[in-house]
C-alpha atoms as a PDB file:
ATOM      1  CA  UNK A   1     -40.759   3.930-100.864  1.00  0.00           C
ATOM      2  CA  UNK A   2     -44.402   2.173 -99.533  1.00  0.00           C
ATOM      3  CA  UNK A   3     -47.338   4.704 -99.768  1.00  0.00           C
ATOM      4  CA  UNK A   4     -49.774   4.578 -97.097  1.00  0.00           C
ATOM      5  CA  UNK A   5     -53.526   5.048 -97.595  1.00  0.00           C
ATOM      6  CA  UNK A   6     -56.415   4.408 -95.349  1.00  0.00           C
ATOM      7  CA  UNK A   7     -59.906   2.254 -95.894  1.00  0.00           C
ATOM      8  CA  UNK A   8     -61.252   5.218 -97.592  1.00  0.00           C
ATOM      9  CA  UNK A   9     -59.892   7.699-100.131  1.00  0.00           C
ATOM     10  CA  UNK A  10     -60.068  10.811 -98.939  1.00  0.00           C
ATOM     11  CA  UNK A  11     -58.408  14.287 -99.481  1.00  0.00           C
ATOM     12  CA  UNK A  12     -57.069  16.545 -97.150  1.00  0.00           C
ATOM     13  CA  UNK A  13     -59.992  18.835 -97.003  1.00  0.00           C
ATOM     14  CA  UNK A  14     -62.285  16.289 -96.762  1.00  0.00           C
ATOM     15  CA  UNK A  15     -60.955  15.254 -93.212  1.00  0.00           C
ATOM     16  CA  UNK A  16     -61.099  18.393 -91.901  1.00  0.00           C
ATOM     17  CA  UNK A  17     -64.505  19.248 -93.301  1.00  0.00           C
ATOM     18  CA  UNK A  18     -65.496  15.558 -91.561  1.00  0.00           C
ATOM     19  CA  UNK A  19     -63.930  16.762 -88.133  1.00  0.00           C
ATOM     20  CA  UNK A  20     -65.324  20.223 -88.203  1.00  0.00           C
ATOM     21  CA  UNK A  21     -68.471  18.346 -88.827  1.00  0.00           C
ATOM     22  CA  UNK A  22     -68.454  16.075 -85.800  1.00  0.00           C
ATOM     23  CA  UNK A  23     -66.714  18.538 -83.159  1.00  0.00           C
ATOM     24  CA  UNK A  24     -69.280  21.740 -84.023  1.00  0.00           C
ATOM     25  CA  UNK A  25     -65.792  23.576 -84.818  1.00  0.00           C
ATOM     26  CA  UNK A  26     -64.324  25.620 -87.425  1.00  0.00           C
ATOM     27  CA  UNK A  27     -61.038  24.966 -88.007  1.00  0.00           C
ATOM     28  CA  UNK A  28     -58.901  27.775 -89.402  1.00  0.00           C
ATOM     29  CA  UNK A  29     -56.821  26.993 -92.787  1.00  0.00           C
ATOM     30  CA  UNK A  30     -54.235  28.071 -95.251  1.00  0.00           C
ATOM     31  CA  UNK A  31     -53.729  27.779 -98.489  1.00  0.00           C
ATOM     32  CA  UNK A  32     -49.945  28.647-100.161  1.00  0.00           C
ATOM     33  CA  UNK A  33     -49.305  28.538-104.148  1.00  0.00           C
ATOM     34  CA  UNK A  34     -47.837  25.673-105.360  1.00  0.00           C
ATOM     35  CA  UNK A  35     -45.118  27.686-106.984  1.00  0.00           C
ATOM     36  CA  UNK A  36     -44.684  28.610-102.925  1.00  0.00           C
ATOM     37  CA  UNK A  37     -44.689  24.422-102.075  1.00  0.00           C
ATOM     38  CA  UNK A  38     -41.877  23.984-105.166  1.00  0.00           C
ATOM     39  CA  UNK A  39     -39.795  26.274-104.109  1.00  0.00           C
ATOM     40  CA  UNK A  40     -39.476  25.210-100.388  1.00  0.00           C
ATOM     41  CA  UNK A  41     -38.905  21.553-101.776  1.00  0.00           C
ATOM     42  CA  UNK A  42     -36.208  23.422-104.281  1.00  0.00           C
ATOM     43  CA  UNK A  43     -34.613  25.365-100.695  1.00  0.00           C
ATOM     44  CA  UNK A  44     -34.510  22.299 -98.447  1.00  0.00           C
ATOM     45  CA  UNK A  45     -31.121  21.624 -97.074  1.00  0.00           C
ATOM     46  CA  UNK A  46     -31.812  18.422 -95.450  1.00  0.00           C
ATOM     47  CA  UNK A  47     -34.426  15.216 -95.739  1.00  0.00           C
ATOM     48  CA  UNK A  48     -36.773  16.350 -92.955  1.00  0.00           C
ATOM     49  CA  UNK A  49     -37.324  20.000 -94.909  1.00  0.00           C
ATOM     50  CA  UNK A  50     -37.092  17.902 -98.073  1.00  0.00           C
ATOM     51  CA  UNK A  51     -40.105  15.206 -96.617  1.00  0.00           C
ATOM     52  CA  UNK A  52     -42.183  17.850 -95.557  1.00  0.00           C
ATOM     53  CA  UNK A  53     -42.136  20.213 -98.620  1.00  0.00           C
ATOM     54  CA  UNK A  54     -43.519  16.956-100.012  1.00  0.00           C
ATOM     55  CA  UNK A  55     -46.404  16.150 -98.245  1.00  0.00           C
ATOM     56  CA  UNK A  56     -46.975  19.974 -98.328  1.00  0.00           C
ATOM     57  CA  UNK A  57     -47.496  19.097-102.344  1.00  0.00           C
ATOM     58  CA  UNK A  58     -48.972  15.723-102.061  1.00  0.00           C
ATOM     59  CA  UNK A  59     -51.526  17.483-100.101  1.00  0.00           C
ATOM     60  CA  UNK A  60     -51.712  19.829-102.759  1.00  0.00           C
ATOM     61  CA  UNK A  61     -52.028  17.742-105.503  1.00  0.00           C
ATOM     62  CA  UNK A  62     -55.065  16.295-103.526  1.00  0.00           C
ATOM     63  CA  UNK A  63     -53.167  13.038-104.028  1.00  0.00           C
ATOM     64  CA  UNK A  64     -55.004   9.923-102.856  1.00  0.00           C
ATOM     65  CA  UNK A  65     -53.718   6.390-102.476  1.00  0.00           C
ATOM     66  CA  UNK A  66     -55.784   3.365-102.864  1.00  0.00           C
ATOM     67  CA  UNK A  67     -55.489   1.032-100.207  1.00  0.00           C
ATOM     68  CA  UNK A  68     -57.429  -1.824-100.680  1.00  0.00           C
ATOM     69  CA  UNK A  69     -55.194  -4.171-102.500  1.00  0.00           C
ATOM     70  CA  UNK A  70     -52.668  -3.745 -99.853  1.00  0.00           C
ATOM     71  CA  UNK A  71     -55.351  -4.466 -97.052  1.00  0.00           C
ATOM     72  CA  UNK A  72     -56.384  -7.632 -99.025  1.00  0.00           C
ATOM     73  CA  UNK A  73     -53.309  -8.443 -99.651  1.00  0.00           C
ATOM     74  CA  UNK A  74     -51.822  -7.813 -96.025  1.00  0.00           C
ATOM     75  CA  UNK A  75     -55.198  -8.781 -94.033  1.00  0.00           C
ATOM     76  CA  UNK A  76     -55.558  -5.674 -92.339  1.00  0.00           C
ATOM     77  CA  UNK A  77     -58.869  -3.775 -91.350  1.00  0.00           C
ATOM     78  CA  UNK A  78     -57.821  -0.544 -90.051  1.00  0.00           C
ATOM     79  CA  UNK A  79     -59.977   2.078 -88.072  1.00  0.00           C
ATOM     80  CA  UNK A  80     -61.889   4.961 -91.196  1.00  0.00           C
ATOM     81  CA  UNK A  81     -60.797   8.544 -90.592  1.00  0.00           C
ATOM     82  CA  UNK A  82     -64.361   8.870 -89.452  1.00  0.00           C
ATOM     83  CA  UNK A  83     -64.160   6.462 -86.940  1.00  0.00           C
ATOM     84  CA  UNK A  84     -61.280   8.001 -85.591  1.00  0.00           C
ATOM     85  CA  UNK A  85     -62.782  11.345 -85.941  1.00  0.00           C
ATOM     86  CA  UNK A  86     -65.953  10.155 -84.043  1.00  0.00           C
ATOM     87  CA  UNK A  87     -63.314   9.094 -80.883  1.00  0.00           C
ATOM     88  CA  UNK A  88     -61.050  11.817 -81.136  1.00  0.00           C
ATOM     89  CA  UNK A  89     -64.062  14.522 -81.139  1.00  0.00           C
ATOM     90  CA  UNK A  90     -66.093  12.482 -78.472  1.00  0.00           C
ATOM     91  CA  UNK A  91     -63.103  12.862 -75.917  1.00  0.00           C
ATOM     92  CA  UNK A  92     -62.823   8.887 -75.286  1.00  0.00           C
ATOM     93  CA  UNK A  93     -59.833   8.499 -77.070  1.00  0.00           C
ATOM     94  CA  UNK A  94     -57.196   6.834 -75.068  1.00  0.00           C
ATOM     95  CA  UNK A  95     -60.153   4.763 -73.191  1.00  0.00           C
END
């Protein structure tokens, strides 16, 4: 299994905070009990159901992954979330 990060370490509510911030937008949310996210993983029947319930807890777990070694290592420079963000909420992307 590889883990995949990005330049910064960031949780899941700090990229929607950052693109509520640069589109002027709320953006509605919900929250589920982890109890909720164990039990789907415990239900799933196949490996879709079974990825998904775990990103549903990774997310959860506000679980971050560190990237830079594998950048160094690798020689890759990827975009930030927020310079995506700034594209995506600007409406250039695909320009």
């Amino acid at each position: 299994m590889t883990e995949l990060g990005g330049p910064n370490t960031l949780s899941p509510l700090d990229v929607v905070r950052m693109f509520e911030k640069l589109s002027g937008r709320r953006f509605e949310m919900q929250f589920a009990p982890e109890e909720q996210l164990q039990a789907r993983k415990t239900a799933a029947t196949n490996p879709a159901e079974q990825t998904f319930a775990d990103l549903m807890l990774s997310a959860a777990h506000d679980d971050s992954i560190d990237m830079s070694d594998t950048f160094t290592k690798f020689q890759v420079h990827p975009k930030s979330v927020h310079e995506y963000a700034e594209i995506v909420t600007s409406g250039k992307a695909g320009h």
